[in-house]
Structures are given as C-alpha cells and as structure tokens.
C-alpha atoms as a PDB file:
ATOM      1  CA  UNK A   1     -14.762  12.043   7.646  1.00  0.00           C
ATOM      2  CA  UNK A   2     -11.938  11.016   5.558  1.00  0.00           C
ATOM      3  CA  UNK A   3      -9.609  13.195   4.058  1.00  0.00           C
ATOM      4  CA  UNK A   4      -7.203  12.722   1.406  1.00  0.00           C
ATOM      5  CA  UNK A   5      -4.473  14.698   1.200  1.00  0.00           C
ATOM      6  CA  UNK A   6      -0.308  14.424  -0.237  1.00  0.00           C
ATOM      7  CA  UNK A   7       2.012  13.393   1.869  1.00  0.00           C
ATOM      8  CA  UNK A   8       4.402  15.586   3.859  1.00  0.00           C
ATOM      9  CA  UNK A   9       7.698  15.356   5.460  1.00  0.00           C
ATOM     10  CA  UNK A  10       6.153  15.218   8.973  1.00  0.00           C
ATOM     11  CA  UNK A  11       4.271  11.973   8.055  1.00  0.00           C
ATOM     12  CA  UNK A  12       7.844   9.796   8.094  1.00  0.00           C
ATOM     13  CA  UNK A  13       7.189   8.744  11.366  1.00  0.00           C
ATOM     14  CA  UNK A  14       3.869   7.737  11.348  1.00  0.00           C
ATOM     15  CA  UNK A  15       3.654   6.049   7.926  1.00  0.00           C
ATOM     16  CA  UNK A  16       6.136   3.923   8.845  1.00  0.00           C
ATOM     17  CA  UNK A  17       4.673   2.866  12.166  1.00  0.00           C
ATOM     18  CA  UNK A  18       1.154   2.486   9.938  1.00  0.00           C
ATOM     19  CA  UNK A  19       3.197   0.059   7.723  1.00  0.00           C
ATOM     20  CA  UNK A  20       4.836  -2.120  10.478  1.00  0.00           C
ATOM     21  CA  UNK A  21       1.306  -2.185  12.318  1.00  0.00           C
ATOM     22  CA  UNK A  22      -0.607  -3.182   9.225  1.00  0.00           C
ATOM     23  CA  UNK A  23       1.612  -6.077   8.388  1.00  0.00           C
ATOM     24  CA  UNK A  24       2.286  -6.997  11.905  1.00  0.00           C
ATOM     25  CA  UNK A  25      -1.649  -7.271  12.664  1.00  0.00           C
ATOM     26  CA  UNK A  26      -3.408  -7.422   9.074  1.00  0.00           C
ATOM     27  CA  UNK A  27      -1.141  -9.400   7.188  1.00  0.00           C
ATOM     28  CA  UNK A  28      -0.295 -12.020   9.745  1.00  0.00           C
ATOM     29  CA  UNK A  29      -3.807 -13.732   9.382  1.00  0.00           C
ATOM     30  CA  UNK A  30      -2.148 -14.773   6.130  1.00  0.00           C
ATOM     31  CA  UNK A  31       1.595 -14.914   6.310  1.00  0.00           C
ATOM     32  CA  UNK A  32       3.841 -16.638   9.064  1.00  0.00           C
ATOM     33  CA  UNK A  33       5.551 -14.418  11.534  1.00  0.00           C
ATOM     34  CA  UNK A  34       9.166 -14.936  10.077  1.00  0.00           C
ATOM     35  CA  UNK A  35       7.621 -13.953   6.630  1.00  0.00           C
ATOM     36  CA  UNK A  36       5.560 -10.795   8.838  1.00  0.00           C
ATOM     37  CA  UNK A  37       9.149 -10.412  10.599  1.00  0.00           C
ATOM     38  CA  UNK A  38      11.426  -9.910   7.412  1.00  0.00           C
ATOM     39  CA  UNK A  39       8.441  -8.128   5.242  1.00  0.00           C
ATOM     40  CA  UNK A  40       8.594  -5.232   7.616  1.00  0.00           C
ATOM     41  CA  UNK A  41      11.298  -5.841  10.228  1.00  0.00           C
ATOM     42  CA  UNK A  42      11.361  -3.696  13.837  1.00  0.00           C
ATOM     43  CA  UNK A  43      14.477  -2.039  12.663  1.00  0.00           C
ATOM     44  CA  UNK A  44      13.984   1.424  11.618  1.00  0.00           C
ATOM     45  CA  UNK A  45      16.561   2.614   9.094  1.00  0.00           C
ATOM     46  CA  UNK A  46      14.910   6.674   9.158  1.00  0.00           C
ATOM     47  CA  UNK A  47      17.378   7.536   6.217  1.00  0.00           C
ATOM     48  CA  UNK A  48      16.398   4.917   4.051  1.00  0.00           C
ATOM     49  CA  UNK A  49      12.620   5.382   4.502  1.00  0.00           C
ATOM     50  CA  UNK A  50      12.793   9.093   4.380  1.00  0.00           C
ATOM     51  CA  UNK A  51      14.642   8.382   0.679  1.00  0.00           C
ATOM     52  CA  UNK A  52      11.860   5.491  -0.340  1.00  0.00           C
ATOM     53  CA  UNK A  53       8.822   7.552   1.033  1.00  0.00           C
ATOM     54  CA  UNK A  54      10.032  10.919  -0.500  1.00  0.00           C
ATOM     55  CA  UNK A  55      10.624   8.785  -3.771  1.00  0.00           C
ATOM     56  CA  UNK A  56       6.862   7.654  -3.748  1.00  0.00           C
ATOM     57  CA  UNK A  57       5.239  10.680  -2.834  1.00  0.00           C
ATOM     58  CA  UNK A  58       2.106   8.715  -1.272  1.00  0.00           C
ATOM     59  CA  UNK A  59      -1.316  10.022  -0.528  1.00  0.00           C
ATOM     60  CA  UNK A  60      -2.166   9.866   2.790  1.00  0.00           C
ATOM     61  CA  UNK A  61      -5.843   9.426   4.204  1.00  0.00           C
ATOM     62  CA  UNK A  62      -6.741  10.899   7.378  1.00  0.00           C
ATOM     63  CA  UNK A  63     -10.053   9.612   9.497  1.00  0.00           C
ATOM     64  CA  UNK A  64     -10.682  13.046  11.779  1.00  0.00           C
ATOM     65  CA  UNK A  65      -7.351  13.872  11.981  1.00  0.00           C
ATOM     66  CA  UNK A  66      -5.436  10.439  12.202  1.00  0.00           C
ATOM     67  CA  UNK A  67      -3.549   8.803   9.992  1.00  0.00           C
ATOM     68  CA  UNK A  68      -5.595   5.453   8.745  1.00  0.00           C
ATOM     69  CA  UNK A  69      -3.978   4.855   5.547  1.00  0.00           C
ATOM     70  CA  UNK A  70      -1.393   5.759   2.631  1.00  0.00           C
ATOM     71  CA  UNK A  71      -1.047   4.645  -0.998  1.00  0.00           C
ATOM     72  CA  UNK A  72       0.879   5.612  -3.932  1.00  0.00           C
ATOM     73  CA  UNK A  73       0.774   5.634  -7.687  1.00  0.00           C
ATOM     74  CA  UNK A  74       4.001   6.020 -10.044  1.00  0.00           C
ATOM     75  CA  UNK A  75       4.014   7.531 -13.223  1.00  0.00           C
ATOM     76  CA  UNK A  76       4.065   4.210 -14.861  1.00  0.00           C
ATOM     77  CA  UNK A  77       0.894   2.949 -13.295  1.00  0.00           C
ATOM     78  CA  UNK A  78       2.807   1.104 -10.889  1.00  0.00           C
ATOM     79  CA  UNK A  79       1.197   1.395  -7.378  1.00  0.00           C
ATOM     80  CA  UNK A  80       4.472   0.659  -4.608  1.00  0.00           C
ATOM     81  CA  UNK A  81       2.526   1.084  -1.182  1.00  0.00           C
ATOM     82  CA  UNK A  82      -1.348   0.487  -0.303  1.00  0.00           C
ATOM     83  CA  UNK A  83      -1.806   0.374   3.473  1.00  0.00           C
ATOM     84  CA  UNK A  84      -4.829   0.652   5.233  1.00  0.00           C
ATOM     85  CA  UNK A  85      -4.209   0.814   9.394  1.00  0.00           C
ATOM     86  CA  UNK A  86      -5.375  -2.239  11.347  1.00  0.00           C
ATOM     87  CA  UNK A  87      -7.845   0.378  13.395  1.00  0.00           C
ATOM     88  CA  UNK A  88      -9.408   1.372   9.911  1.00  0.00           C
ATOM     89  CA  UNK A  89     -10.124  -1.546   7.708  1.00  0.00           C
ATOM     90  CA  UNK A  90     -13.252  -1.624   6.563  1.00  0.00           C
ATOM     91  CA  UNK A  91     -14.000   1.910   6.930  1.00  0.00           C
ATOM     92  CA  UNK A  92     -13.781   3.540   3.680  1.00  0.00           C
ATOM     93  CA  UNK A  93      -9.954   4.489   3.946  1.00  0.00           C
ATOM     94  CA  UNK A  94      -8.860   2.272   0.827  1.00  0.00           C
ATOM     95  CA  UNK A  95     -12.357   3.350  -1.177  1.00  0.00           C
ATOM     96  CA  UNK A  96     -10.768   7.041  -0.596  1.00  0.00           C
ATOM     97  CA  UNK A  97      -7.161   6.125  -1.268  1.00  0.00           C
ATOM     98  CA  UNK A  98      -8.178   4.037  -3.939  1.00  0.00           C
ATOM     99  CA  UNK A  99     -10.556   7.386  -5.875  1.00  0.00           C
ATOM    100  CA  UNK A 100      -6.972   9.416  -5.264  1.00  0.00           C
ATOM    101  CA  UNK A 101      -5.326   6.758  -7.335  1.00  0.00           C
ATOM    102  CA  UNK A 102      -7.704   6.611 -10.373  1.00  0.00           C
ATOM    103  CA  UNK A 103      -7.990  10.466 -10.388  1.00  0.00           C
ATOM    104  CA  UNK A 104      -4.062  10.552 -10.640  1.00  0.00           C
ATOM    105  CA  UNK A 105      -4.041   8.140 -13.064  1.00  0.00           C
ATOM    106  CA  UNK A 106      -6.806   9.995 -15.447  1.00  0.00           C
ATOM    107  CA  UNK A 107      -4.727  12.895 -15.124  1.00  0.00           C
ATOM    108  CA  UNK A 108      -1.863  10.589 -16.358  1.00  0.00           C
ATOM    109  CA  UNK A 109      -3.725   9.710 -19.157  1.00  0.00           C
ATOM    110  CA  UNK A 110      -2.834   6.178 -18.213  1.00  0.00           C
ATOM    111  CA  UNK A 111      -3.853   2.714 -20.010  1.00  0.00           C
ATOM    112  CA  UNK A 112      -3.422   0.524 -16.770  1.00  0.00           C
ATOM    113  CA  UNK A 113      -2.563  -0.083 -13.117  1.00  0.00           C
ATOM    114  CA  UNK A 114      -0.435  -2.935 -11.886  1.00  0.00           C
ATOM    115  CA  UNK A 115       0.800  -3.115  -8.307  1.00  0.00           C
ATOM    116  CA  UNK A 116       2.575  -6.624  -6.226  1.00  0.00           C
ATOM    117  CA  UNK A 117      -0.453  -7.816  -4.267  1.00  0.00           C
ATOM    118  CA  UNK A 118      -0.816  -9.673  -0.808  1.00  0.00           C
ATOM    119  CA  UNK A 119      -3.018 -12.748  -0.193  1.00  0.00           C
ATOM    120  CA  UNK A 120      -4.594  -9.821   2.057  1.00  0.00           C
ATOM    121  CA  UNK A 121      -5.211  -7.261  -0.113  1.00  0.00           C
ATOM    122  CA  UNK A 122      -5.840  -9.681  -3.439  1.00  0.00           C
ATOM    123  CA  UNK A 123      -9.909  -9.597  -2.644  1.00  0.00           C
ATOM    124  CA  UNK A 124     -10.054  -5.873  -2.287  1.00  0.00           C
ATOM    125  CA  UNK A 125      -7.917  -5.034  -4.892  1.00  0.00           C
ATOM    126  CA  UNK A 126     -10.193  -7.339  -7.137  1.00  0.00           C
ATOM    127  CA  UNK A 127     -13.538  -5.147  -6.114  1.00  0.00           C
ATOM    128  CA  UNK A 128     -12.008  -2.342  -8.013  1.00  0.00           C
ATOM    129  CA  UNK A 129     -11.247  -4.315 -11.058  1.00  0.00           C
ATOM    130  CA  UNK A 130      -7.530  -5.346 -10.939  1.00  0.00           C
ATOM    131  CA  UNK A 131      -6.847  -9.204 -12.474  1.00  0.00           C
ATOM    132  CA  UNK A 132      -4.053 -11.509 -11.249  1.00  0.00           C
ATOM    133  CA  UNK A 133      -1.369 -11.638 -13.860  1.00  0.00           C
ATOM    134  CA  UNK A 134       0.207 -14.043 -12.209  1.00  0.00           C
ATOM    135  CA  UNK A 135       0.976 -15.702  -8.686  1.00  0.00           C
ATOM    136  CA  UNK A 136       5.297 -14.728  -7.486  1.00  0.00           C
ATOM    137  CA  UNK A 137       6.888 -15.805  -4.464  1.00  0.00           C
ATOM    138  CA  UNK A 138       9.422 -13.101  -4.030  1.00  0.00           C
ATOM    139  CA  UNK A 139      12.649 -13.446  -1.324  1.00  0.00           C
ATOM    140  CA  UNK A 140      12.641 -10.452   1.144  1.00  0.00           C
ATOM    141  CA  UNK A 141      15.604 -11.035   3.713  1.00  0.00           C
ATOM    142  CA  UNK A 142      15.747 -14.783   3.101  1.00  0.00           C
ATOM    143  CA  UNK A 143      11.807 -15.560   3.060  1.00  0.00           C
ATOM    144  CA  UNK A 144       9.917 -16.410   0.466  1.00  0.00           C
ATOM    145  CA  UNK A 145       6.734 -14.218   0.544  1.00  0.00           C
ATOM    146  CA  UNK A 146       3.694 -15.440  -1.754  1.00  0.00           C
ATOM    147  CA  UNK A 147       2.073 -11.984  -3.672  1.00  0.00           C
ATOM    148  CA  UNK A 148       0.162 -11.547  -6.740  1.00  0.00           C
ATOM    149  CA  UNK A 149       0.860  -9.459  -9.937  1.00  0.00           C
ATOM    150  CA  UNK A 150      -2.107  -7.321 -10.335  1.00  0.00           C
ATOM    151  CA  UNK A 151      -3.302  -5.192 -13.553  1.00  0.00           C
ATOM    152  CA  UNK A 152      -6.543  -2.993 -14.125  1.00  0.00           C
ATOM    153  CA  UNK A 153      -7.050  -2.026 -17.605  1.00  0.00           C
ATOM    154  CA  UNK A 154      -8.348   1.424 -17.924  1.00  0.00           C
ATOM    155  CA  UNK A 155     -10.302   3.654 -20.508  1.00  0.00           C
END
C-alpha cells in the first residue's frame, strides 16, 4: 500500500539518499556519469539540503513503511523535485505522488503546472498531460545537462 503523506524533518536523511540513488541508478540509462556525478554529487552538504528540502515542503510516498518516492509542488505551479526510488519504479509511487500534486494544485486554484524535466522522466510526465515547452541544456557544476520545460494546462 502506498501512502502519501507531508514531509517531516526526520525524512532529511533519507530523501536525500532517495535522490542520489535515483539519479545514480535511474537517470544514468540516459545521462553520462560526469553529468550523473555533478547532477547529484556524493558530497552531502546537510545544511544546505535541510534549507532546500524545508523550502519545498515535498510529499513523501511511503510503500509499507519505506520511503519510495518524494515530489513537490510550489505555489506557482512550479514542481522542483519528482523522485521515484530505483526499487519502486513502476509501482504506482509517481501515480500517488503525482494525485498529491493535482489535489494541491485544485486547492490552489491553479491554471497550470510546469516543472524542468529529464530525458527519464519526459515519457511519464507526458502520461499525465504535461507538453514540452521547450528542450534546455542547463550547466550544473560545469556539465551541461539536457532537460525539458514541461507545462500541463489545467481546468
């Protein structure tokens, strides 16, 4: 069973190993290891995440207990972080993250969702009705890293 819940501050930890782990072993299939390497480098800066995660205020989907997923959604309709653990793809943990998302975003009473897409996530991220913008190559610690400008229209 998967349960959606908000984040706390005991999930630090964790969603930061989640988001090292997914890009390490989900991402790689289509970025290079240097891109992989300075996306989400083995250096773990605790203050800086604790201030970026707090900032976010993610969801966080559980699969019997474990963490197999978190995902966020600013007031603007911007969505920061969507990671789904390596050991739960396919498995209903984005469906659920994505429902928390739209519900938060009726509540919002917004027009539209936009979020910086991988080559990885661009097909699911399409299933739920989002439409490349347009194709960026943005520099993260001196790599170029391909991603995709995403919008879904809502209402």
């Amino acid at each position: 069973m998967i349960n959606v819940r908000r984040f706390t501050i005991n999930d630090i930890k964790p969603l930061w190993q989640l988001k090292l782990n997914t890009i390490h072993n989900v991402n790689s299939q289509h970025y290079s290891l240097a891109e992989v390497t300075a996306w989400a480098p083995h250096e773990y800066n605790e203050e800086a995440w604790v201030q970026r995660v707090t900032k976010i205020d993610p969801f966080v989907a559980e699969v019997n207990g474990v963490i197999g997923g978190f995902a966020d959604l600013q007031d603007d309709g911007y969505i920061d972080h969507f990671y789904c653990s390596a050991d739960f793809q396919r498995q209903g943990v984005g469906k659920a993250l994505m429902q928390a998302i739209f519900n938060k975003a009726a509540k919002l009473k917004l027009n539209s969702l936009y979020a910086e897409v991988s080559i990885t996530a661009k097909p699911f991220f399409s299933r739920y009705g989002f439409v490349e913008e347009q194709a960026q190559s943005v520099e993260v610690r001196g790599q170029k890293i391909n991603n995709f400008v995403m919008r879904k229209l809502l209402g």
